[in-house]
C-alpha atoms as a PDB file:
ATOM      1  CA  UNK A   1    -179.518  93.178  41.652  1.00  0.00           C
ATOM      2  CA  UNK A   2    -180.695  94.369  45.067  1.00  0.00           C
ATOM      3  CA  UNK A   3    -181.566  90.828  47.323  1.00  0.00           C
ATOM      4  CA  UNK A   4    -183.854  91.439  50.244  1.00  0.00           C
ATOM      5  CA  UNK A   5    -183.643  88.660  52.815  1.00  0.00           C
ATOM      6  CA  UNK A   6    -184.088  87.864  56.442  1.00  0.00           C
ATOM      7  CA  UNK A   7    -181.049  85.853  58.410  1.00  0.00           C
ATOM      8  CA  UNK A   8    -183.033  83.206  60.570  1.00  0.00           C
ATOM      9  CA  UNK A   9    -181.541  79.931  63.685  1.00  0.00           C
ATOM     10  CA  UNK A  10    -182.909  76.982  64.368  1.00  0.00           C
ATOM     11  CA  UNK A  11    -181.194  75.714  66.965  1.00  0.00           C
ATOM     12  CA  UNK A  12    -178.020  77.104  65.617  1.00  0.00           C
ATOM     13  CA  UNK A  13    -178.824  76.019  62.251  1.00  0.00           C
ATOM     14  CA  UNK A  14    -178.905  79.340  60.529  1.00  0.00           C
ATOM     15  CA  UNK A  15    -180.298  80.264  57.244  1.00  0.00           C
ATOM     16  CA  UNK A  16    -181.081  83.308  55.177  1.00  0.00           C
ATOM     17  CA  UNK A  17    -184.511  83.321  53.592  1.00  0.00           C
ATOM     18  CA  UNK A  18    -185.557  84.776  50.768  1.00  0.00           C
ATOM     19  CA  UNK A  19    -189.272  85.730  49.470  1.00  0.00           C
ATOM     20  CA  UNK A  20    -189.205  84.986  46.042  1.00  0.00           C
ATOM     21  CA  UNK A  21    -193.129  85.688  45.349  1.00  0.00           C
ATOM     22  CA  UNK A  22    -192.911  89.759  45.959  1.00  0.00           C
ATOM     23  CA  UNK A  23    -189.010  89.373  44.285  1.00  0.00           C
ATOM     24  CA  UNK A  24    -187.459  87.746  41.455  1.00  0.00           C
ATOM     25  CA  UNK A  25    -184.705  85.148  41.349  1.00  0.00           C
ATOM     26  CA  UNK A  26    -182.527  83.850  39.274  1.00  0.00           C
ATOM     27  CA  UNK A  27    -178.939  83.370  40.558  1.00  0.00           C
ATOM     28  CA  UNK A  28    -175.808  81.336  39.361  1.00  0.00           C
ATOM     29  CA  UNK A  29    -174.248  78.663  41.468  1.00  0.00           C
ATOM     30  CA  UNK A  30    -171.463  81.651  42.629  1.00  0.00           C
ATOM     31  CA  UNK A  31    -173.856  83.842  43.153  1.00  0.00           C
ATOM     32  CA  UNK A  32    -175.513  81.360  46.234  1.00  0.00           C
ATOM     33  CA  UNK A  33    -172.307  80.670  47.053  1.00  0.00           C
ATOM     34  CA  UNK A  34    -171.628  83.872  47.698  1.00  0.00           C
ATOM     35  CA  UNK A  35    -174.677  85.067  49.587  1.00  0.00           C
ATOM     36  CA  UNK A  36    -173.904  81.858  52.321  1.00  0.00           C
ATOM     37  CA  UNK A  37    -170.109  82.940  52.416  1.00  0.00           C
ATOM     38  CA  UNK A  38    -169.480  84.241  56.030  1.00  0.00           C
ATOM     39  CA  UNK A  39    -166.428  86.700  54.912  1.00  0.00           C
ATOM     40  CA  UNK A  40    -168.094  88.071  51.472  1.00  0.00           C
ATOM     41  CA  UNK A  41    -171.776  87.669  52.492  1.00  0.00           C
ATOM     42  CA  UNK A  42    -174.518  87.070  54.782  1.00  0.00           C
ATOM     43  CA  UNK A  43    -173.286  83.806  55.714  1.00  0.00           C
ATOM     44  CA  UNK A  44    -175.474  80.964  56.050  1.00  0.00           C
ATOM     45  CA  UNK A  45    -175.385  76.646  56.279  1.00  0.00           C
ATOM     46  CA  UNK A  46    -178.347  76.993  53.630  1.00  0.00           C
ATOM     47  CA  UNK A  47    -180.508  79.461  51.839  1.00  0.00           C
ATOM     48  CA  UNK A  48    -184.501  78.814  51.946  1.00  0.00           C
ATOM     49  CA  UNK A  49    -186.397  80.087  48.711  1.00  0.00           C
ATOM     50  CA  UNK A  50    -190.230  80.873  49.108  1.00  0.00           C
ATOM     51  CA  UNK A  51    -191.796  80.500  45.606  1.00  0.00           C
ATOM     52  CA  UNK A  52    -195.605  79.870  45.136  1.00  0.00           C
ATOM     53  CA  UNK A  53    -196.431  75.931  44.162  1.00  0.00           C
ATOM     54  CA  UNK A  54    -196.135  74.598  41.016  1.00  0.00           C
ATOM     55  CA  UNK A  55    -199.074  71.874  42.133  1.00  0.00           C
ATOM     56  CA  UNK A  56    -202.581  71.117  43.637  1.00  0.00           C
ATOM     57  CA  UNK A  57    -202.918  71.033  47.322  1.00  0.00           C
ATOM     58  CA  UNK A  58    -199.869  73.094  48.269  1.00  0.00           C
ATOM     59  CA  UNK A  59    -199.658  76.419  50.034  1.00  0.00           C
ATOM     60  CA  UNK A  60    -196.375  76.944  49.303  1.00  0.00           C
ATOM     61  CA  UNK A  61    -193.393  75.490  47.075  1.00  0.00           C
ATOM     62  CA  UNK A  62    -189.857  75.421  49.326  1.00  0.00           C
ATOM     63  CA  UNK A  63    -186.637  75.168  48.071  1.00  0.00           C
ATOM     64  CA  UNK A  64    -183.033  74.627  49.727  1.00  0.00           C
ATOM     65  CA  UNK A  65    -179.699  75.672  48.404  1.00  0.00           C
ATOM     66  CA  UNK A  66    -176.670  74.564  50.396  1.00  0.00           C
ATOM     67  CA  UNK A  67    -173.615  76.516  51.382  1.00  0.00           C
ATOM     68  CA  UNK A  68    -171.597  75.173  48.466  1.00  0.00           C
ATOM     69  CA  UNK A  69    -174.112  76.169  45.943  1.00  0.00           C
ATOM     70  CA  UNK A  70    -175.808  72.993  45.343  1.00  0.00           C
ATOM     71  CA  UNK A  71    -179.521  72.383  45.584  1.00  0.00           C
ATOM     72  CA  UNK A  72    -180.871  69.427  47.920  1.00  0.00           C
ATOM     73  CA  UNK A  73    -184.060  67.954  48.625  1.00  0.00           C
ATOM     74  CA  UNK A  74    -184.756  68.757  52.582  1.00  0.00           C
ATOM     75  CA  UNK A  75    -184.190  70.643  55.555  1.00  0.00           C
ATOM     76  CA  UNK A  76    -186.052  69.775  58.205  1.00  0.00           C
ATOM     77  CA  UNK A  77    -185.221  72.708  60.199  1.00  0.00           C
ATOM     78  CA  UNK A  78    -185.022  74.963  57.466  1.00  0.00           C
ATOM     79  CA  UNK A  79    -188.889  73.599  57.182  1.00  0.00           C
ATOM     80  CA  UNK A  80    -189.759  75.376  60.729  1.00  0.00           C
ATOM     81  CA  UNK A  81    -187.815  78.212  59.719  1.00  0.00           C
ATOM     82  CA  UNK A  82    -190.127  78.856  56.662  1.00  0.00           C
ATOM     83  CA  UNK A  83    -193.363  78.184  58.157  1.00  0.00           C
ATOM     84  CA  UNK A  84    -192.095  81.069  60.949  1.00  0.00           C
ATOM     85  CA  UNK A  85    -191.081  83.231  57.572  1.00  0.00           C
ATOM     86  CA  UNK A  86    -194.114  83.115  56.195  1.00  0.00           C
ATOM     87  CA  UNK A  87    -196.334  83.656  59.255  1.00  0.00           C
ATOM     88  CA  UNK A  88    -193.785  86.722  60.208  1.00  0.00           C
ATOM     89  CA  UNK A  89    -194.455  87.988  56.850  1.00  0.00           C
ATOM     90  CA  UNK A  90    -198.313  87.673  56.272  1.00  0.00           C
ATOM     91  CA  UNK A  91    -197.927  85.197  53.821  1.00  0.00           C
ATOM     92  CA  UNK A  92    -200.524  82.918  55.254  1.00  0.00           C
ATOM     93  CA  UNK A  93    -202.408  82.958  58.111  1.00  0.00           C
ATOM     94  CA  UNK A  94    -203.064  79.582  58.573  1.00  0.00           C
ATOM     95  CA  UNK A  95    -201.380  77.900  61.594  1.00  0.00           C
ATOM     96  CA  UNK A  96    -200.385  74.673  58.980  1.00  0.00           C
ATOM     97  CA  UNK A  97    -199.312  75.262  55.833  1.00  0.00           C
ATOM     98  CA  UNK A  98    -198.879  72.041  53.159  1.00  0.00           C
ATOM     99  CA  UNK A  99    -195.276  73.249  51.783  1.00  0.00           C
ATOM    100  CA  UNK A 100    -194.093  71.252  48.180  1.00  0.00           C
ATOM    101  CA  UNK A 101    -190.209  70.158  48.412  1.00  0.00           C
ATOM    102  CA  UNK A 102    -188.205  68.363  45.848  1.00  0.00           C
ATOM    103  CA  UNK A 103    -189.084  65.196  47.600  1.00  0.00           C
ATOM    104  CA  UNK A 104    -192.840  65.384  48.734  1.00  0.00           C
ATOM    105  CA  UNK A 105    -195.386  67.627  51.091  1.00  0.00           C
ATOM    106  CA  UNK A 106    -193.897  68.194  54.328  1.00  0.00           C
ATOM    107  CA  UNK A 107    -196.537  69.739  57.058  1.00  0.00           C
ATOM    108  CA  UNK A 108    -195.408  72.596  59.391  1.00  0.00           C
ATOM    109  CA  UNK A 109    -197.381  73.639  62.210  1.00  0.00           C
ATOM    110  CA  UNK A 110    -196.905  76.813  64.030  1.00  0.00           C
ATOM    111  CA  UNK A 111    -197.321  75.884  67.958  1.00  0.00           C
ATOM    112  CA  UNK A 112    -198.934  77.898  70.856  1.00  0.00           C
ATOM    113  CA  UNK A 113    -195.389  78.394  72.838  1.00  0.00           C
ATOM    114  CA  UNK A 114    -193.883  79.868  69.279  1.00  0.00           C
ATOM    115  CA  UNK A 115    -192.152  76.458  68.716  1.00  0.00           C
ATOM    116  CA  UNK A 116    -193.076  74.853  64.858  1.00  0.00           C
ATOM    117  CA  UNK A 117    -193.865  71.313  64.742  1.00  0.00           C
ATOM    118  CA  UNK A 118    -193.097  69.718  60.921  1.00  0.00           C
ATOM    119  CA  UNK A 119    -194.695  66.165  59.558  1.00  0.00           C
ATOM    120  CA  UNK A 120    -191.420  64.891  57.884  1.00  0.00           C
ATOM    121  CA  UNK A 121    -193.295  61.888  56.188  1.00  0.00           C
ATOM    122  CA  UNK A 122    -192.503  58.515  56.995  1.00  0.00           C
ATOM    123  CA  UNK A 123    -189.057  57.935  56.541  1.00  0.00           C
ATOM    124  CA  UNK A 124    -187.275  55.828  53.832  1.00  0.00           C
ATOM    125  CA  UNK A 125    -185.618  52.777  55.028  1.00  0.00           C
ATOM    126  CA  UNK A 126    -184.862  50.320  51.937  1.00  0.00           C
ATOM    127  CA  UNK A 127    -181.524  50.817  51.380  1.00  0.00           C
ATOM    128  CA  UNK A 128    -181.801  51.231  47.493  1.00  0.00           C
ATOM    129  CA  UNK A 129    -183.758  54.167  47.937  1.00  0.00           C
ATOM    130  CA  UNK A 130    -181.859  55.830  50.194  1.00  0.00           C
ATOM    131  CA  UNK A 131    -180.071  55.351  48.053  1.00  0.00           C
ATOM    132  CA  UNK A 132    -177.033  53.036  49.386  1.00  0.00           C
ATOM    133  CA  UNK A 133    -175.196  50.595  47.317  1.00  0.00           C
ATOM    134  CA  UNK A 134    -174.764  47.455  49.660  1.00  0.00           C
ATOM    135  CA  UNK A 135    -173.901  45.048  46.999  1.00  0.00           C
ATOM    136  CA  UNK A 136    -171.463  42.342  48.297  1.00  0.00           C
ATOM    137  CA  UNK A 137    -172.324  43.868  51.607  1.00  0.00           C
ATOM    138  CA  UNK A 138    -172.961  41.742  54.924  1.00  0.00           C
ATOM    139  CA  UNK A 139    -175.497  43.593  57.325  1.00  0.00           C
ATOM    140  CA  UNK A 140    -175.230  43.194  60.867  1.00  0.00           C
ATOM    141  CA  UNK A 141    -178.954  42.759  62.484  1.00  0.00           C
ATOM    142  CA  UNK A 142    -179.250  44.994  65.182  1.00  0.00           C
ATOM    143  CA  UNK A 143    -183.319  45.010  67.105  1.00  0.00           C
ATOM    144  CA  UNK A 144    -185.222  46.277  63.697  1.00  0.00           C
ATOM    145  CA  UNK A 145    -182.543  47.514  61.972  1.00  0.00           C
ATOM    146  CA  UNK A 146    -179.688  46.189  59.659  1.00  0.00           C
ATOM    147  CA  UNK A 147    -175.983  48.011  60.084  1.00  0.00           C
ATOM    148  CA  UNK A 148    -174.109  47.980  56.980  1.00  0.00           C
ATOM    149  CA  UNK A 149    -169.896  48.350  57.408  1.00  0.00           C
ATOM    150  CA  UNK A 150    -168.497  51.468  55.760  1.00  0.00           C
ATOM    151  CA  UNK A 151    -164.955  51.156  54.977  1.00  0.00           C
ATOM    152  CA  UNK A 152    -162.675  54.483  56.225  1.00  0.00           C
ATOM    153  CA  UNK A 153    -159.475  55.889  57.049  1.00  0.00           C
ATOM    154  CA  UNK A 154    -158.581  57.310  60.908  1.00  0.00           C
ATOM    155  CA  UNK A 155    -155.257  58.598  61.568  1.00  0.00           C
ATOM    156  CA  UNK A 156    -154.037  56.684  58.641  1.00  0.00           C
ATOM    157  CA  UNK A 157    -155.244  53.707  59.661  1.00  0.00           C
ATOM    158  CA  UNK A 158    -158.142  51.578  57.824  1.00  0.00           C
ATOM    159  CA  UNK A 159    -161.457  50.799  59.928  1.00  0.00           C
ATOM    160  CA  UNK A 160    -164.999  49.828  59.259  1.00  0.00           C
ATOM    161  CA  UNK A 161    -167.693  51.931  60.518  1.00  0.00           C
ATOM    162  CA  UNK A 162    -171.239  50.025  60.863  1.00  0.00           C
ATOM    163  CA  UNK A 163    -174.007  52.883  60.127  1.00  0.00           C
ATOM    164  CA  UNK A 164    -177.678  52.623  59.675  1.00  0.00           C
ATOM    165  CA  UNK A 165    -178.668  54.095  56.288  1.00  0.00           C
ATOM    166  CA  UNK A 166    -182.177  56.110  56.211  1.00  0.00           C
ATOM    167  CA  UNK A 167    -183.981  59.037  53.884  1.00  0.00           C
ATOM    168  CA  UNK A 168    -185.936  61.949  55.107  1.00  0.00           C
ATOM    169  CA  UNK A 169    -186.090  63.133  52.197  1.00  0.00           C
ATOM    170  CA  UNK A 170    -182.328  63.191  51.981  1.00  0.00           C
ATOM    171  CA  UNK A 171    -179.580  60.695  52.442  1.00  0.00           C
ATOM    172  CA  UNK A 172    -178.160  59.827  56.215  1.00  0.00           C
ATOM    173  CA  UNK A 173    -175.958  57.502  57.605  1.00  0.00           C
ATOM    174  CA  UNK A 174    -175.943  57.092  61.363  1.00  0.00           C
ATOM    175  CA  UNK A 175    -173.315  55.774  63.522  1.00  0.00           C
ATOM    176  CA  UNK A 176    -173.148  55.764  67.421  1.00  0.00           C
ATOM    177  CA  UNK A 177    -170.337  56.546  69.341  1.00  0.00           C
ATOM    178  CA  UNK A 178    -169.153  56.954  73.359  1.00  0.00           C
ATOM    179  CA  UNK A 179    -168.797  60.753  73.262  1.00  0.00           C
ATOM    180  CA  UNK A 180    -170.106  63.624  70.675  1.00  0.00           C
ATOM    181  CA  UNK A 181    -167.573  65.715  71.817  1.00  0.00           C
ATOM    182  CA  UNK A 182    -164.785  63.592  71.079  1.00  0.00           C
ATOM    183  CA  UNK A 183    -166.116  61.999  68.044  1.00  0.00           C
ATOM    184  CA  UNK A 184    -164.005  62.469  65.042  1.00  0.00           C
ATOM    185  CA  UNK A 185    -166.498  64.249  62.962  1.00  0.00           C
ATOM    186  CA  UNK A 186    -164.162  66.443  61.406  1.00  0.00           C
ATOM    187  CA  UNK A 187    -162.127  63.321  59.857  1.00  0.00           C
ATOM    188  CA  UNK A 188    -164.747  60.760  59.365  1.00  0.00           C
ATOM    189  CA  UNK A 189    -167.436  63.497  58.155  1.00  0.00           C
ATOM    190  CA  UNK A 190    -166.191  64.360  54.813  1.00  0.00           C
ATOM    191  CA  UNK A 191    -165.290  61.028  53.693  1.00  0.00           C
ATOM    192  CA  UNK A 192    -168.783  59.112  54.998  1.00  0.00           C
ATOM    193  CA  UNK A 193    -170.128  62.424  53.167  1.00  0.00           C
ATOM    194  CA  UNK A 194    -168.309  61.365  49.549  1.00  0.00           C
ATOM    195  CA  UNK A 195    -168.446  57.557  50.223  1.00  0.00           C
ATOM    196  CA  UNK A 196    -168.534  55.568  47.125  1.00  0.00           C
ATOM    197  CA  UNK A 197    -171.411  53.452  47.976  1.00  0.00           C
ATOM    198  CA  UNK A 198    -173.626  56.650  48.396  1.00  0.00           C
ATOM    199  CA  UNK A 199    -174.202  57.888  44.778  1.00  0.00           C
ATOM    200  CA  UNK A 200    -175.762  61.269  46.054  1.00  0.00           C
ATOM    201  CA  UNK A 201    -173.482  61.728  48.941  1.00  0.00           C
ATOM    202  CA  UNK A 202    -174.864  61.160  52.315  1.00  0.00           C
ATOM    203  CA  UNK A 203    -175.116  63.630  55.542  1.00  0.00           C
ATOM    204  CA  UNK A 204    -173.211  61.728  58.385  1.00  0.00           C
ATOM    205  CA  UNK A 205    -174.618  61.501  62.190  1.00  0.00           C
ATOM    206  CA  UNK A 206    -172.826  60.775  65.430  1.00  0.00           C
ATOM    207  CA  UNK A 207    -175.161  59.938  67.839  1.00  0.00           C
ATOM    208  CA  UNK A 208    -174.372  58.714  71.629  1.00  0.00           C
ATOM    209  CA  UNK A 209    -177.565  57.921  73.096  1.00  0.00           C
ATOM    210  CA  UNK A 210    -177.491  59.291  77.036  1.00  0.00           C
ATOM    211  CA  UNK A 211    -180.987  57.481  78.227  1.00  0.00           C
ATOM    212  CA  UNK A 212    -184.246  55.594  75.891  1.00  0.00           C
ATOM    213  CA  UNK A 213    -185.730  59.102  75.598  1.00  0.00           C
ATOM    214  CA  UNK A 214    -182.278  61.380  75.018  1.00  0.00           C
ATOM    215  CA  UNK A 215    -179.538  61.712  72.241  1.00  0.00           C
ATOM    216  CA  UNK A 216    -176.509  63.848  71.392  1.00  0.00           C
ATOM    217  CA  UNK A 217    -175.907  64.355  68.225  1.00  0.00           C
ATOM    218  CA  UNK A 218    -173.588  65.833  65.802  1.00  0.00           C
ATOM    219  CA  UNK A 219    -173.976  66.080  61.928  1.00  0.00           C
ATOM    220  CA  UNK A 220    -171.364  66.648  58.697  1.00  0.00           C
ATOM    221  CA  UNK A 221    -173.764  68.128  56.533  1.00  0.00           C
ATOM    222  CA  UNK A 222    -173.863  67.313  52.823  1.00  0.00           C
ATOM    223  CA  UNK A 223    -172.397  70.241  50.513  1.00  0.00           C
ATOM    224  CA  UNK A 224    -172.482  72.182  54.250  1.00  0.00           C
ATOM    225  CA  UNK A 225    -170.421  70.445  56.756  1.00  0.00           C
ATOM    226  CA  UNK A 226    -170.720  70.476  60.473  1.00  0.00           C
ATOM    227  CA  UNK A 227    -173.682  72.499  61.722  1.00  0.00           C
ATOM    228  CA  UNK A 228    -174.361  73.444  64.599  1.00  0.00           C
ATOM    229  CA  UNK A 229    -177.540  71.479  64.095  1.00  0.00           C
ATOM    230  CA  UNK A 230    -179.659  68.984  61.598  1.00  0.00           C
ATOM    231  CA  UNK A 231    -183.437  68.833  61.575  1.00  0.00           C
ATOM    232  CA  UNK A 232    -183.114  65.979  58.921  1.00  0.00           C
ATOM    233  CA  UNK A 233    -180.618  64.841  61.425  1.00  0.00           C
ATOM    234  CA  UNK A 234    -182.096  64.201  64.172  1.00  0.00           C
ATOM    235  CA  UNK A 235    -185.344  62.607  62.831  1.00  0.00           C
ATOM    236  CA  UNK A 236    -182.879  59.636  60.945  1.00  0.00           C
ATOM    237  CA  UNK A 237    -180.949  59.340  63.992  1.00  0.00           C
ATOM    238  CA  UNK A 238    -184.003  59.040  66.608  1.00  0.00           C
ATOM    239  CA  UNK A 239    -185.399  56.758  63.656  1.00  0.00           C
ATOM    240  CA  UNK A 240    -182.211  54.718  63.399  1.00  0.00           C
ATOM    241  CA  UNK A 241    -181.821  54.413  67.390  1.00  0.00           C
ATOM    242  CA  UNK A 242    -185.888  53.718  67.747  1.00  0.00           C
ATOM    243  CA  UNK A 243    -185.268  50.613  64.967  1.00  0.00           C
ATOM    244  CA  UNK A 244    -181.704  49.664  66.607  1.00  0.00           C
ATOM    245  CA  UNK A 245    -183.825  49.566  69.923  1.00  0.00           C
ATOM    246  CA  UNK A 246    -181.712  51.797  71.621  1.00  0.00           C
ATOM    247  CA  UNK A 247    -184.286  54.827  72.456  1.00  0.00           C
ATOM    248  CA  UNK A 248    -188.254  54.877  72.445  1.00  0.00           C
ATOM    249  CA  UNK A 249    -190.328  58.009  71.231  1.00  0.00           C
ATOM    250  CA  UNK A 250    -190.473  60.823  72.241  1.00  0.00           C
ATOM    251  CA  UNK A 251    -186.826  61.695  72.318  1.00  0.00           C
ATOM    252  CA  UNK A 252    -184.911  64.714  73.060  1.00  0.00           C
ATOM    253  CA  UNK A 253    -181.717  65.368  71.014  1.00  0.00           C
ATOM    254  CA  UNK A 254    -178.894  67.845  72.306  1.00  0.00           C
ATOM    255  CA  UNK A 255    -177.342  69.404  69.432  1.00  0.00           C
ATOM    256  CA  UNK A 256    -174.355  72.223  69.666  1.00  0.00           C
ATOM    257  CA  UNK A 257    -176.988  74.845  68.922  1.00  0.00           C
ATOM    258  CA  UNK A 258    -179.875  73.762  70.633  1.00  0.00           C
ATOM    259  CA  UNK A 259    -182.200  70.862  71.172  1.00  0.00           C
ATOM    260  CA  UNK A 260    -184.943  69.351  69.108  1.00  0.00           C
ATOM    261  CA  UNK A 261    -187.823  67.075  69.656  1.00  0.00           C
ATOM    262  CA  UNK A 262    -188.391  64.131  67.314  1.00  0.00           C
ATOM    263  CA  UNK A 263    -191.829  61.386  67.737  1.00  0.00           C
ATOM    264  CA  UNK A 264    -192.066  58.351  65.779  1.00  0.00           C
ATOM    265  CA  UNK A 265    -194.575  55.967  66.120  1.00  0.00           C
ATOM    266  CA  UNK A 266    -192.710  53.133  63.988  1.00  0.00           C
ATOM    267  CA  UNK A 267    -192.130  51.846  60.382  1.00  0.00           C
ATOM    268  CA  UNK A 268    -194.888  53.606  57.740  1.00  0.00           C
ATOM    269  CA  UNK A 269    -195.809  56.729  59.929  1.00  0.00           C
ATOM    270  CA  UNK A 270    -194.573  59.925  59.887  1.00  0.00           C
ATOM    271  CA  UNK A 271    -191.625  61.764  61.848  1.00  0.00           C
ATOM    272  CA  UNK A 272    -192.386  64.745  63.976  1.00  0.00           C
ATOM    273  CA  UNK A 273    -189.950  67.112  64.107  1.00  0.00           C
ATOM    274  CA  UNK A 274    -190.081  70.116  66.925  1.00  0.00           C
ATOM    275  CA  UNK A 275    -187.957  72.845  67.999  1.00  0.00           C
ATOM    276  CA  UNK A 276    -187.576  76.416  67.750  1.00  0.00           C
ATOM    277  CA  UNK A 277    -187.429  79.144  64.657  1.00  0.00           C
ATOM    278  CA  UNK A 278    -185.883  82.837  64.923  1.00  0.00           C
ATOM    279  CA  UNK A 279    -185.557  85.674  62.597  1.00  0.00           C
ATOM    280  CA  UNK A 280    -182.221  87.366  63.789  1.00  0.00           C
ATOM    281  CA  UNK A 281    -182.121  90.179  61.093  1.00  0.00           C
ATOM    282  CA  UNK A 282    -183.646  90.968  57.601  1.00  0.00           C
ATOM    283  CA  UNK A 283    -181.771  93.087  55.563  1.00  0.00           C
ATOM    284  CA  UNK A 284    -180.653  93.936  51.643  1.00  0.00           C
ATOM    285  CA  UNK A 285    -177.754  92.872  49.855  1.00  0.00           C
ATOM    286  CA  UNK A 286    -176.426  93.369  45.870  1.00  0.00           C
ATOM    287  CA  UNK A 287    -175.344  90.391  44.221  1.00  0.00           C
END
């Protein structure tokens, strides 16, 4: 079948979106695959779906398929990316949209300067329901926040890795180290990704903290890996540094794409998550 879509960035984070209200879809695992593959198709680190709500209160219902064909529960910049869609489009003309996800309403407001501003919810900081297996596990207390020891291989050598564990919807596990750009993402990421202890896989932050209201950060992406940057990201890291009382809110984060804005006002209230949202092309593929 003929598959219009439109290729949209957030901050480097790029994603193709596809209305699937005016257009029906029903694709195989492949055929995702496929339409995020960078040789054979548009190319993508996740594809957006825009379907009408399945329940009360709800504007919208959005749903996220990752590069590898899988579907997951969030993207938080993939969230600013559809409220822009569906402004662009005519699909609402409300400024906030309520938007249902596999794990809850997020909130998405379009912004006066064209930035979008997204309610995340408050995030999810028991470790159970991150979920995180610390059985037979000894934290490490660090300000607010407890740092749990992940066991992993570097250069062929066995370290632990202390990480703060938190859900926006979807798992994360943040470390912090001296230097982004020499942090070993590319060896670490995959196996923090498939750790045992996190039975849905977890997305994996670096995050070196430059001053209490700026970050670096780079993410290995579940079922996507490194990109260039992570909406979910960046709100469990600023959360994670806020509890480890290394940065106060608001704070800045620098990813490779771009930066994003992330407020939090402390345990039980929601993340804020701002930055920018660009349609680079629309366009029509068969599949």
């Amino acid at each position: 079948m003929k598959l219009k879509f439109t290729k949209m960035q957030g901050a480097g984070n790029d994603f193709v979106v596809i209305d699937a209200i005016s257009q029906q879809i029903d694709f195989s695992t492949e055929q995702w695959r496929r339409l995020a593959d960078r040789r054979f198709g548009v190319g993508a680190d996740q594809i957006l779906i825009v379907e009408r709500p399945t329940i009360a209160g709800a504007d919208f219902r959005y749903r996220i398929f990752n590069n590898d064909g899988g579907e997951v529960e969030q993207c938080g910049n993939g969230a600013r990316a559809f409220a822009r869609f569906v402004a662009d489009q005519g699909l609402s003309k409300e400024r906030s949209i309520r938007v249902q996800t596999m794990s809850g309403i997020i909130a998405p407001r379009l912004e006066s300067d064209g930035s979008v501003t997204v309610d995340m919810g408050a995030p999810v900081l028991e470790p159970a329901a991150v979920p995180f297996d610390n059985a037979a596990l000894d934290g490490m207390p660090q300000g607010c926040d407890t740092l749990w020891p992940l066991t992993l291989q570097l250069a062929g050598a066995p370290l632990d890795i202390p990480v703060s564990v938190v859900s926006m919807g979807n798992p994360h596990a943040v470390q912090t180290v001296d230097h982004t750009e020499s942090a070993p993402v590319a060896e670490l990421g995959p196996q923090i990704e498939h750790h045992p202890r996190f039975p849905k896989r977890v997305n994996a932050g670096f995050m070196q903290v430059v001053d209490r209201h700026h970050v670096k950060l780079r993410v290995f992406e579940r079922g996507a890996g490194e990109t260039l940057a992570c909406g979910t990201g960046a709100c469990a890291a600023v959360v994670a540094g806020i509890r480890r009382g290394l940065v106060d809110s608001p704070v800045r984060v620098t990813a490779r794409g771009g930066e994003l804005s992330i407020a939090w006002a402390g345990e039980g209230e929601p993340v804020y998550l701002s930055g920018p949202a660009v349609t680079v092309f629309e366009g029509e593929i068969t599949l």
